[in-house]
Protein backbone atom coordinates (compact mmCIF):
# COMPACT_ATOMS: atom_id res chain seq x y z
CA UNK A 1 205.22 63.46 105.46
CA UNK A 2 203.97 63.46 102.13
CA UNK A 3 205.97 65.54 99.28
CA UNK A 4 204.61 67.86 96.81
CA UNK A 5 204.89 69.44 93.37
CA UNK A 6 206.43 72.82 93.81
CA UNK A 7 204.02 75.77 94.06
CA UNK A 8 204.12 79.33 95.72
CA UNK A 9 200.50 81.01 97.63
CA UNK A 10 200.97 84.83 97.90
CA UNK A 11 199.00 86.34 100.30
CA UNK A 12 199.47 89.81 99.73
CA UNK A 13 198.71 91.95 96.43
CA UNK A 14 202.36 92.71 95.56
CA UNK A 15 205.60 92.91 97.54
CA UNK A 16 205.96 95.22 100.12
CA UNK A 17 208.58 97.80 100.03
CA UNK A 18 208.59 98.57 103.87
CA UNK A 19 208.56 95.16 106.08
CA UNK A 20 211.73 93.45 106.65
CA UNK A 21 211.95 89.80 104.45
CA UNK A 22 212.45 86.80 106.29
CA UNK A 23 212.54 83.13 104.89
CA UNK A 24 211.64 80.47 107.07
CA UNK A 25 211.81 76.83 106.26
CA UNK A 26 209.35 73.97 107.42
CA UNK A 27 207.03 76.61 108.36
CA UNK A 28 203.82 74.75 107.58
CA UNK A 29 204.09 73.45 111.14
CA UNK A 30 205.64 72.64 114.97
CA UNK A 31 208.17 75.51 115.24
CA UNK A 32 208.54 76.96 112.00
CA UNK A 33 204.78 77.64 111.97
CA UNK A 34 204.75 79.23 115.90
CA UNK A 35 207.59 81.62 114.84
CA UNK A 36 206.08 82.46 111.94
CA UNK A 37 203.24 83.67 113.14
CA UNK A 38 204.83 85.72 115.49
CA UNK A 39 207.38 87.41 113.01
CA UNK A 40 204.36 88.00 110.99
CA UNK A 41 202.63 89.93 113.76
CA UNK A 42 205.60 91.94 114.24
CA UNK A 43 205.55 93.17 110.55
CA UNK A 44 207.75 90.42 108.82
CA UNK A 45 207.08 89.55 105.27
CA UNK A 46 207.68 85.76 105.26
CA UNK A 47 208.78 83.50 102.75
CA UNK A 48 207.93 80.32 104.04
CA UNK A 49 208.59 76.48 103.22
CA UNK A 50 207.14 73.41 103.48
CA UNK A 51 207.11 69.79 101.71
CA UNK A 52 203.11 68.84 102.10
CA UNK A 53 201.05 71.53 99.98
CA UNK A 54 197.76 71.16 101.80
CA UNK A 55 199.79 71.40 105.32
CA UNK A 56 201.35 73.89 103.60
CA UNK A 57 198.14 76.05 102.17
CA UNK A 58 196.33 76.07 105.79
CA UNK A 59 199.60 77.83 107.57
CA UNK A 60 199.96 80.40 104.70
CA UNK A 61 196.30 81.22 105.59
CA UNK A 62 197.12 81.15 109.41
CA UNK A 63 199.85 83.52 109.08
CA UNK A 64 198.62 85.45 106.45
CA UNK A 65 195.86 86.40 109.47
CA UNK A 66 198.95 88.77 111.29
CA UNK A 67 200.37 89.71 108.30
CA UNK A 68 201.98 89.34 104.50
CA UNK A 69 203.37 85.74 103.54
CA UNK A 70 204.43 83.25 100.55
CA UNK A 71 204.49 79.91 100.81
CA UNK A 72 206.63 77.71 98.43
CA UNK A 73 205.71 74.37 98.77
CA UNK A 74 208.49 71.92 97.92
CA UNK A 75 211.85 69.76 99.61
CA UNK A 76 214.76 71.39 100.62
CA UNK A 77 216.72 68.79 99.39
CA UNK A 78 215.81 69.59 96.22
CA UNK A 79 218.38 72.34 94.25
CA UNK A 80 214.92 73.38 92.17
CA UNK A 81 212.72 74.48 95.04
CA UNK A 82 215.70 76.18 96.59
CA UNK A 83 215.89 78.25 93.64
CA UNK A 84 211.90 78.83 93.68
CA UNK A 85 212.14 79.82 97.17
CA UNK A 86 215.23 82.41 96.44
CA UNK A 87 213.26 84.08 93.69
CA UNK A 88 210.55 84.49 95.85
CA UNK A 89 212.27 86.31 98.30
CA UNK A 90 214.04 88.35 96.36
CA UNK A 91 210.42 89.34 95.09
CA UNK A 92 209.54 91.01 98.03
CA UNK A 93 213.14 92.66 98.63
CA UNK A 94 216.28 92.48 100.80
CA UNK A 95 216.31 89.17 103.09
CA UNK A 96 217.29 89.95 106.91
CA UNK A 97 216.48 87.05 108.64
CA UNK A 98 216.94 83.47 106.97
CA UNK A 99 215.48 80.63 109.26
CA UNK A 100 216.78 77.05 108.50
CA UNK A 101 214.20 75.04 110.53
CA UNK A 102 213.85 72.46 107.47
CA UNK A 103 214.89 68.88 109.06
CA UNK A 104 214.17 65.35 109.04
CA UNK A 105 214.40 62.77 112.13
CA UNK A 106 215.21 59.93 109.45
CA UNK A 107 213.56 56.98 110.54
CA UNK A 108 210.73 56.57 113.14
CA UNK A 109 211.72 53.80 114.92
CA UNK A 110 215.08 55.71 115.70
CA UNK A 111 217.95 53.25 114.35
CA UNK A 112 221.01 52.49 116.22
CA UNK A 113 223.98 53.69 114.05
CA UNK A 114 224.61 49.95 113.21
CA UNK A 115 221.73 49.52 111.62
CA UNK A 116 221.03 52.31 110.08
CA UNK A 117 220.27 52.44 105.86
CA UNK A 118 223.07 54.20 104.21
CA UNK A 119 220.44 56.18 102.17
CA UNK A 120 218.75 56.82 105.30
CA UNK A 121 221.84 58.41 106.51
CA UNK A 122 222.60 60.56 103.14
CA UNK A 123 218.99 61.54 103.48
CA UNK A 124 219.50 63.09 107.16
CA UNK A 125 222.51 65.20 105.60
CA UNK A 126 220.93 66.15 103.18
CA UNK A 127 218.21 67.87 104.55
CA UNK A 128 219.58 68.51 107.68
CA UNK A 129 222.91 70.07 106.65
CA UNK A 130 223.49 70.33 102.55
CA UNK A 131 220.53 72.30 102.48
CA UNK A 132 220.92 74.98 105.06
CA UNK A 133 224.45 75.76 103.58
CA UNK A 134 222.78 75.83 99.78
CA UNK A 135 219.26 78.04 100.92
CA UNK A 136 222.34 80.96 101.86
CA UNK A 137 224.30 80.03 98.84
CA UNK A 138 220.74 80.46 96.70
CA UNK A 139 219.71 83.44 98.69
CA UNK A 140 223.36 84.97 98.35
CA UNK A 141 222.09 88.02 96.07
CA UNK A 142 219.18 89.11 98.10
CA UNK A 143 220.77 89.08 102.00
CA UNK A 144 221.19 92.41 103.23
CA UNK A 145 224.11 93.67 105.12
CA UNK A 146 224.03 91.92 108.50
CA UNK A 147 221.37 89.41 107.71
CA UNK A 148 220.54 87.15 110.72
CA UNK A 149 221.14 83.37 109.90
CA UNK A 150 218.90 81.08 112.85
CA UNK A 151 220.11 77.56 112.00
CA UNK A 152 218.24 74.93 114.61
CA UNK A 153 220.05 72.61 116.28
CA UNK A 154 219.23 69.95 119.09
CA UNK A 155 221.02 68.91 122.01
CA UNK A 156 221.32 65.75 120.56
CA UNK A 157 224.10 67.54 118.68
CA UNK A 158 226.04 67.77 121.71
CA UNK A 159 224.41 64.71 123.86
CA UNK A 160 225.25 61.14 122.95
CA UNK A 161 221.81 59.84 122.81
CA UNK A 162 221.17 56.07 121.78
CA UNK A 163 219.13 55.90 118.38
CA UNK A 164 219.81 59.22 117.57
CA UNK A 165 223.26 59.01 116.20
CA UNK A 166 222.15 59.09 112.87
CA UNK A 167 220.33 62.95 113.87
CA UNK A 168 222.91 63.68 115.82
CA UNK A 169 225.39 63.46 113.63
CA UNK A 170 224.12 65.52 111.22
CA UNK A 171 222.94 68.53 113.63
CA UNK A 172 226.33 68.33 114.80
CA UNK A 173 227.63 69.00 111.46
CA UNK A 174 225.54 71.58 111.05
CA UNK A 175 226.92 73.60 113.96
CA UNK A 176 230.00 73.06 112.95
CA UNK A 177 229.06 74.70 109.50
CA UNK A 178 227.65 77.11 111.02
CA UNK A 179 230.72 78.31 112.80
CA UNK A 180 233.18 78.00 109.79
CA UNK A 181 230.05 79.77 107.90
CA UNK A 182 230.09 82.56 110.49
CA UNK A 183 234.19 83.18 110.60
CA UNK A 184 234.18 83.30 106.33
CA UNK A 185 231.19 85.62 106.44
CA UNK A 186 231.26 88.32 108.79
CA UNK A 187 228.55 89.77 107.13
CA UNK A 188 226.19 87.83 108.57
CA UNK A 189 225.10 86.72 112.00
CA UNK A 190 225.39 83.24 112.36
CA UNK A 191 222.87 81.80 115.46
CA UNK A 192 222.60 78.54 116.16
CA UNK A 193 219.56 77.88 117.87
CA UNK A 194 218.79 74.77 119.80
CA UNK A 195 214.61 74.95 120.85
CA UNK A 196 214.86 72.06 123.40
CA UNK A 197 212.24 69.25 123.38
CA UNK A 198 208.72 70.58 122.36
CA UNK A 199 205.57 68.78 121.46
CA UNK A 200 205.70 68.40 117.79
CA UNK A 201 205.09 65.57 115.23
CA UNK A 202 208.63 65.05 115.05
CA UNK A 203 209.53 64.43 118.49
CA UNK A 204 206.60 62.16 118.64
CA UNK A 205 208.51 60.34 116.12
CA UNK A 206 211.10 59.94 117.76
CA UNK A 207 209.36 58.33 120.71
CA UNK A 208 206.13 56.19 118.63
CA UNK A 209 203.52 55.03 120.81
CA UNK A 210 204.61 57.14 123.98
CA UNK A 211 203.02 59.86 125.79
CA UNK A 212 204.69 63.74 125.14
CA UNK A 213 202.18 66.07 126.34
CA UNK A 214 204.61 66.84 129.22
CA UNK A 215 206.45 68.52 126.73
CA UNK A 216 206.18 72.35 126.48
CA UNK A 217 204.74 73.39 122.79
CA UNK A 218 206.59 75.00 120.56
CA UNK A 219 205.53 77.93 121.28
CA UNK A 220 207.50 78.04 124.15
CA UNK A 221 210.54 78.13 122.40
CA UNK A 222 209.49 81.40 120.02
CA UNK A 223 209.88 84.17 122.92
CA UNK A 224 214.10 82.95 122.80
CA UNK A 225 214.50 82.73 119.55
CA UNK A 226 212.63 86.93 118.81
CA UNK A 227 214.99 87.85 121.51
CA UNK A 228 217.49 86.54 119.30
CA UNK A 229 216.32 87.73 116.38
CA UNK A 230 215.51 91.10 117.24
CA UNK A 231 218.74 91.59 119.55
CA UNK A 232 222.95 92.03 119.18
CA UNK A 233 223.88 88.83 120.56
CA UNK A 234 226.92 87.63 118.06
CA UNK A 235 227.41 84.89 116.07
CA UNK A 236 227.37 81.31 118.13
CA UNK A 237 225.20 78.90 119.76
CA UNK A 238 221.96 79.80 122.07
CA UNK A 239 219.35 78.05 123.80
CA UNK A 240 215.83 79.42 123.26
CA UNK A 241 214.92 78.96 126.93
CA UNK A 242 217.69 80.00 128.18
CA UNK A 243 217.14 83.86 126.39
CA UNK A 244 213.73 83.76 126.70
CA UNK A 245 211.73 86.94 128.28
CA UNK A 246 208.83 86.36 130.17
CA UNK A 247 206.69 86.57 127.62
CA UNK A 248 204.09 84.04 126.51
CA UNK A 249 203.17 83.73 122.86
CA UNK A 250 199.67 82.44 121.90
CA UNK A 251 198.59 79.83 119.41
């Protein structure tokens, strides 16, 4: 994917003063996109994320269809565009829901651990768990009482796939951080949120050349992770599908 200069699309006239803020990362497509959309339809104003502008610019304009939105296109990885992305949150008010779906697979051919680049490796950390832990650090100022924390995971955090040690690893490190993050911060609700396999660039990635359509978009995932969202369930680690209601969400 493509990165971009930094740059923020507003969809709305000025900040609202009555929706609940939520900032969700890699939003411009796969899962971050779905449950956008759907928090957007349910009166969220989103601050969203993405590293590719023009991917970027076309989901600000598909959410901004439901409802009010910013995008901020930039890397996680990169302390600037966390900063851009916290000042336009706190634009629109007090933050209650803070998605970290940001994440990178690494390498597509999946590496065995052996072989994987060292730089690779930092990148994957990065991204996949620096980040996460500075986007609350950045946001700090602007999280209300109670804010809602959805950090997604995999089951490859858990699993011992081959090739995917490199992933792995660093989901796993990220649950982990999220549980020391929810015991020093009780005020906060620390989910960890694993989606299971959906049909999204990234998982095709992870498999080049094969066939995925047998697995279930990611809108699938999105009913779990509003039940989540909008419920009491404490701090700890969910599966999406395992929560879900029977409810179907639409493209």
């Amino acid at each position: 994917m493509p990165h971009s200069r930094s740059s923020v699309r507003d969809s709305s006239d000025s900040p609202s003063s009555v929706r609940p803020v939520a900032v969700v990362t890699g939003a411009s497509q796969g899962l971050g996109l779905a449950l956008s959309r759907e928090l957007a339809r349910r009166g969220w104003s989103l601050v969203v994320d993405g590293r590719d502008t023009d991917r970027l610019d076309s989901a600000v304009t598909e959410i901004a269809a439901h409802g009010e939105v910013v995008g901020v296109a930039g890397d996680v990885a990169d302390s600037a565009h966390r900063s851009e992305l916290a000042r336009a949150a706190a634009s629109r008010g007090e933050v209650r829901l803070v998605v970290n779906n940001a994440s990178t697979l690494g390498r597509s051919p999946l590496p065995s651990l052996s072989e994987i680049d060292a730089g690779v490796l930092r990148r994957l950390f990065d991204v996949n768990v620096i980040a996460p832990i500075e986007i609350i650090r950045a946001l700090d100022d602007s999280l209300a009482e109670g804010t809602t924390v959805v950090n997604v995971t995999s089951d490859a955090a858990m699993e011992a796939y081959e090739g995917w040690g490199g992933y792995g690893a660093s989901k796993a490190a990220l649950e982990h951080a999220s549980r020391v993050l929810a015991v020093e911060r009780p005020d906060l609700r620390v989910l960890v949120v694993d989606p299971g396999d959906m049909r999204t660039q990234m998982h095709q990635d992870a498999f080049p050349g094969e066939d995925i359509s047998d697995r279930d978009p990611p809108e699938a995932s999105v009913p779990g992770l509003l039940t989540l969202i909008t419920g009491d369930q404490p701090s700890g680690r969910y599966q999406a599908r395992s929560v879900a209601p029977s409810e179907r969400i639409s493209s």
